[in-house]
Protein backbone atom coordinates (compact mmCIF):
# COMPACT_ATOMS: atom_id res chain seq x y z
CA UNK A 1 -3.75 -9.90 -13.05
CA UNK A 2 -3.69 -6.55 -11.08
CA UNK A 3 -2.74 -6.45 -7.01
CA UNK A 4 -5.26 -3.81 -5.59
CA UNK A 5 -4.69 -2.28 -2.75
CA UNK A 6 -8.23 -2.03 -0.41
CA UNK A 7 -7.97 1.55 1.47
CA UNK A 8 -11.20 1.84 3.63
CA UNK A 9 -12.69 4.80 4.86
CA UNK A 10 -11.76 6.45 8.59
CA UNK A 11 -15.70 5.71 9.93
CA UNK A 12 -14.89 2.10 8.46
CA UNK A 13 -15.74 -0.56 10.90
CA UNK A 14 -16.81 -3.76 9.09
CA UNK A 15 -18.26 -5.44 5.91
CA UNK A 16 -21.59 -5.80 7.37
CA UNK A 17 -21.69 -1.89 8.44
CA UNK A 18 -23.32 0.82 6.27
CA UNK A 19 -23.14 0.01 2.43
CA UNK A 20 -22.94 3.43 1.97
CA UNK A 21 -19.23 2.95 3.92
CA UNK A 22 -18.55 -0.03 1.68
CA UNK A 23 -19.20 1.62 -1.56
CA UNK A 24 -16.65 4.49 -0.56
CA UNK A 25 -13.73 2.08 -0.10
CA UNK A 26 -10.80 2.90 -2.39
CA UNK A 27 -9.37 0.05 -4.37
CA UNK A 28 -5.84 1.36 -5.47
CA UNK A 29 -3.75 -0.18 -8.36
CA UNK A 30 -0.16 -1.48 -7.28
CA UNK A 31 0.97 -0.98 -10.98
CA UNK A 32 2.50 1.85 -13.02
CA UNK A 33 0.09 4.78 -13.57
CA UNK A 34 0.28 5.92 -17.62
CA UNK A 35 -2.10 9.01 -16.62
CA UNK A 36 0.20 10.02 -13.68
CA UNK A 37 3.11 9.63 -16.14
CA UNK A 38 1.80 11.86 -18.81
CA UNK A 39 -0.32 14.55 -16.54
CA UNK A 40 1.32 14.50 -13.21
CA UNK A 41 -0.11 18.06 -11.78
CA UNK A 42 -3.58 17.44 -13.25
CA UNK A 43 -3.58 13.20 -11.66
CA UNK A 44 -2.14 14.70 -8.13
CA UNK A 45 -4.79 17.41 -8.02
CA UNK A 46 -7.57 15.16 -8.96
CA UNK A 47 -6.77 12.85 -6.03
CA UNK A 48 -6.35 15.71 -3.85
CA UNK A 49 -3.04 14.63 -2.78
CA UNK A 50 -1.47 18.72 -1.35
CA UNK A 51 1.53 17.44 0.24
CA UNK A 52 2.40 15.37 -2.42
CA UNK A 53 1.75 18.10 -4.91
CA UNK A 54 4.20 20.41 -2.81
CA UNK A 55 6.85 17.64 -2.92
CA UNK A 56 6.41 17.14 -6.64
CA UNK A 57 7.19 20.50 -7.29
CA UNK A 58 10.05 20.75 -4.89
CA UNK A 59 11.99 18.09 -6.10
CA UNK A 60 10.81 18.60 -9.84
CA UNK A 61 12.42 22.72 -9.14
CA UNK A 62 15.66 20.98 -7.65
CA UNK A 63 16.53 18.34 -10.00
CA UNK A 64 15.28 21.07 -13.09
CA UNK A 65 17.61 23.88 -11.76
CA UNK A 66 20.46 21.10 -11.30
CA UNK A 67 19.57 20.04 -14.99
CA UNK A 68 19.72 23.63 -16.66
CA UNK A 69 23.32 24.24 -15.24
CA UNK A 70 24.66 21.16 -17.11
CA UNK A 71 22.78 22.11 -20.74
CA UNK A 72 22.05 20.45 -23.79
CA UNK A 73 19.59 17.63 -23.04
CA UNK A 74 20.12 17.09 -19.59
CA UNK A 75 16.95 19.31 -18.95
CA UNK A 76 14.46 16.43 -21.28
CA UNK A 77 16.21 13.53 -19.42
CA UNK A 78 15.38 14.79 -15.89
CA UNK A 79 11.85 16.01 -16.91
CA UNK A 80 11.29 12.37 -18.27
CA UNK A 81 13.23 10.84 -15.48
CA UNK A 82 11.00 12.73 -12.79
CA UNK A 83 7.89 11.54 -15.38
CA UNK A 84 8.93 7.51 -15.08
CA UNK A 85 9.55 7.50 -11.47
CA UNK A 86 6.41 9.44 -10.43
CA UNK A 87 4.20 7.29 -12.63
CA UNK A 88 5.44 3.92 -10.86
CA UNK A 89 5.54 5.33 -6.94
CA UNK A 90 2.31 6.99 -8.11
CA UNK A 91 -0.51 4.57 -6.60
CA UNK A 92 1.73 4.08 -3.60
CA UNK A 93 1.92 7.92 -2.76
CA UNK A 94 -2.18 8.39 -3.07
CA UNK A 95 -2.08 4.85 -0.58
CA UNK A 96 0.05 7.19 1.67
CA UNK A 97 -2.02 10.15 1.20
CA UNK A 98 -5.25 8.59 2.40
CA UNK A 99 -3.18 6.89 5.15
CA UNK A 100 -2.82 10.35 6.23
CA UNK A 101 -6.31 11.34 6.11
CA UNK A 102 -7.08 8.37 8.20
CA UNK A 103 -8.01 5.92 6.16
CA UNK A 104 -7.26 2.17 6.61
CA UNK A 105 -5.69 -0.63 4.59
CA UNK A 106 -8.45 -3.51 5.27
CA UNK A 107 -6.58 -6.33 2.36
CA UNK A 108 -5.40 -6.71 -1.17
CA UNK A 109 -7.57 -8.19 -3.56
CA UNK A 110 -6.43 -9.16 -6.92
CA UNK A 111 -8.60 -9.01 -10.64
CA UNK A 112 -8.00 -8.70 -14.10
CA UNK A 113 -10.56 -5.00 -13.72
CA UNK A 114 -11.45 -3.23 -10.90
CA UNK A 115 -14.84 -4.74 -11.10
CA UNK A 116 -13.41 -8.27 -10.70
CA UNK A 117 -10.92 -7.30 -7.85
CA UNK A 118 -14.00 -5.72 -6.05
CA UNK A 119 -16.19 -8.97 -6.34
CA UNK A 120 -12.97 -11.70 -5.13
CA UNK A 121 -12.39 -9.07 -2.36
CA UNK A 122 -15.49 -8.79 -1.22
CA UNK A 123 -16.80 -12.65 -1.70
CA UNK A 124 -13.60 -13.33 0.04
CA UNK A 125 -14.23 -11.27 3.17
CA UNK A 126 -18.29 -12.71 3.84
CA UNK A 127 -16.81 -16.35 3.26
CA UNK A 128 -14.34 -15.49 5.82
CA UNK A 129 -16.92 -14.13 8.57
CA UNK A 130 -19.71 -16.84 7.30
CA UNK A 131 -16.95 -19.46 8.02
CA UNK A 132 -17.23 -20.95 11.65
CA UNK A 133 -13.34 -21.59 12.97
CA UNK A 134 -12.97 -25.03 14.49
CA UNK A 135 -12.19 -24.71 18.62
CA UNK A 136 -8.63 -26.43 17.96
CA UNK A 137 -7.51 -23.28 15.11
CA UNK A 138 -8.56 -20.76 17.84
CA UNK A 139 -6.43 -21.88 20.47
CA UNK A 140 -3.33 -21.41 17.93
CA UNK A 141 -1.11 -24.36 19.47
CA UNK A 142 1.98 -25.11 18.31
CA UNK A 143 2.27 -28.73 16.12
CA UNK A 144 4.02 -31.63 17.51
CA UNK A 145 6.43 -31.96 14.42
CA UNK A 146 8.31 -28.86 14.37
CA UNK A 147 11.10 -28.72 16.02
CA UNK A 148 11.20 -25.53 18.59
CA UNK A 149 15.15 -24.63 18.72
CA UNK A 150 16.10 -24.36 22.93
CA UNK A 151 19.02 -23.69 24.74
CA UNK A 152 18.49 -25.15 28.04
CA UNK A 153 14.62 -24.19 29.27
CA UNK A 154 14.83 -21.66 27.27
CA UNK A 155 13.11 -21.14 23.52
CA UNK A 156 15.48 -19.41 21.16
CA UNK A 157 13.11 -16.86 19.48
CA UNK A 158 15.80 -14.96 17.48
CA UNK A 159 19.05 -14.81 17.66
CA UNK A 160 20.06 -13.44 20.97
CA UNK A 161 18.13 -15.16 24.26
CA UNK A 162 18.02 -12.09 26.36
CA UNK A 163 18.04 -8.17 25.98
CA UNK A 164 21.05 -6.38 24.30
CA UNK A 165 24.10 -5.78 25.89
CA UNK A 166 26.33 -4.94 23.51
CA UNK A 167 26.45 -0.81 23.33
């Protein structure tokens, strides 16, 4: 099964808004990319990802100038090197990318397809708003059985009880 990530668009409000909205909401692949692997320039540009296009090519110049002063096969390795490790921070780089254009991470969903991650994701979400919360859950309090670690009156939250005063 396949983690997707669910990237909304930037006039995304809700599930029951415009299903026009809906239908544009990204769900991105947190696996390796065998298309972003083998055509890196062509997959960037067709995701319209710029800055991550000018980065590619930055580091790609760098680490191929740094290659062709050593010789020999060095050159192959890094070009397949930059390949491997582009195709698995792929997906998380065009996450980033529409981060940047102001788009929104509303969940993960998970599916053996696309189709199937869509359908749990969205099922999930109207169960979820469908569901009435009891008046107890909304009030969040704390259960009788755990134990609450104090020092005195006061509740130890981490592992200091006050502000830093150690410079």
């Amino acid at each position: 099964m396949t983690s997707y990530v669910v990237m909304a668009p930037p006039e995304f409000e809700s599930l029951n808004g415009d299903p026009e909205i809906t239908g544009r909401m990204q769900f991105v692949p947190d696996k390796f990319s065998p298309l972003a692997f083998l055509f890196s320039i062509p997959w960037i540009l067709f995701h319209r990802m710029w800055l991550v296009l000018l980065g590619y090519l930055a580091v790609t110049l760098v680490i191929e100038i740094a290659a062709l002063s050593l010789g020999g096969a060095a050159m192959g390795i890094a070009a397949f090197a930059i390949a491997i490790l582009f195709g698995f921070e792929a997906q998380a780089l065009r996450c980033w990318s529409l981060e940047r254009k102001g788009w929104q991470m509303v969940g993960v969903a998970e599916g053996n397809g696309k189709e199937e991650a869509e359908i749990r994701f969205f099922a999930n979400r109207m169960n979820k708003e469908q569901t009435p919360t009891p008046r107890d859950q909304q009030t969040k309090q704390p259960a009788t059985n755990q134990i609450i670690p104090r020092i005195g009156s006061e509740q130890v939250v981490g592992l200091t009880l006050g502000p830093e005063t150690r410079q």
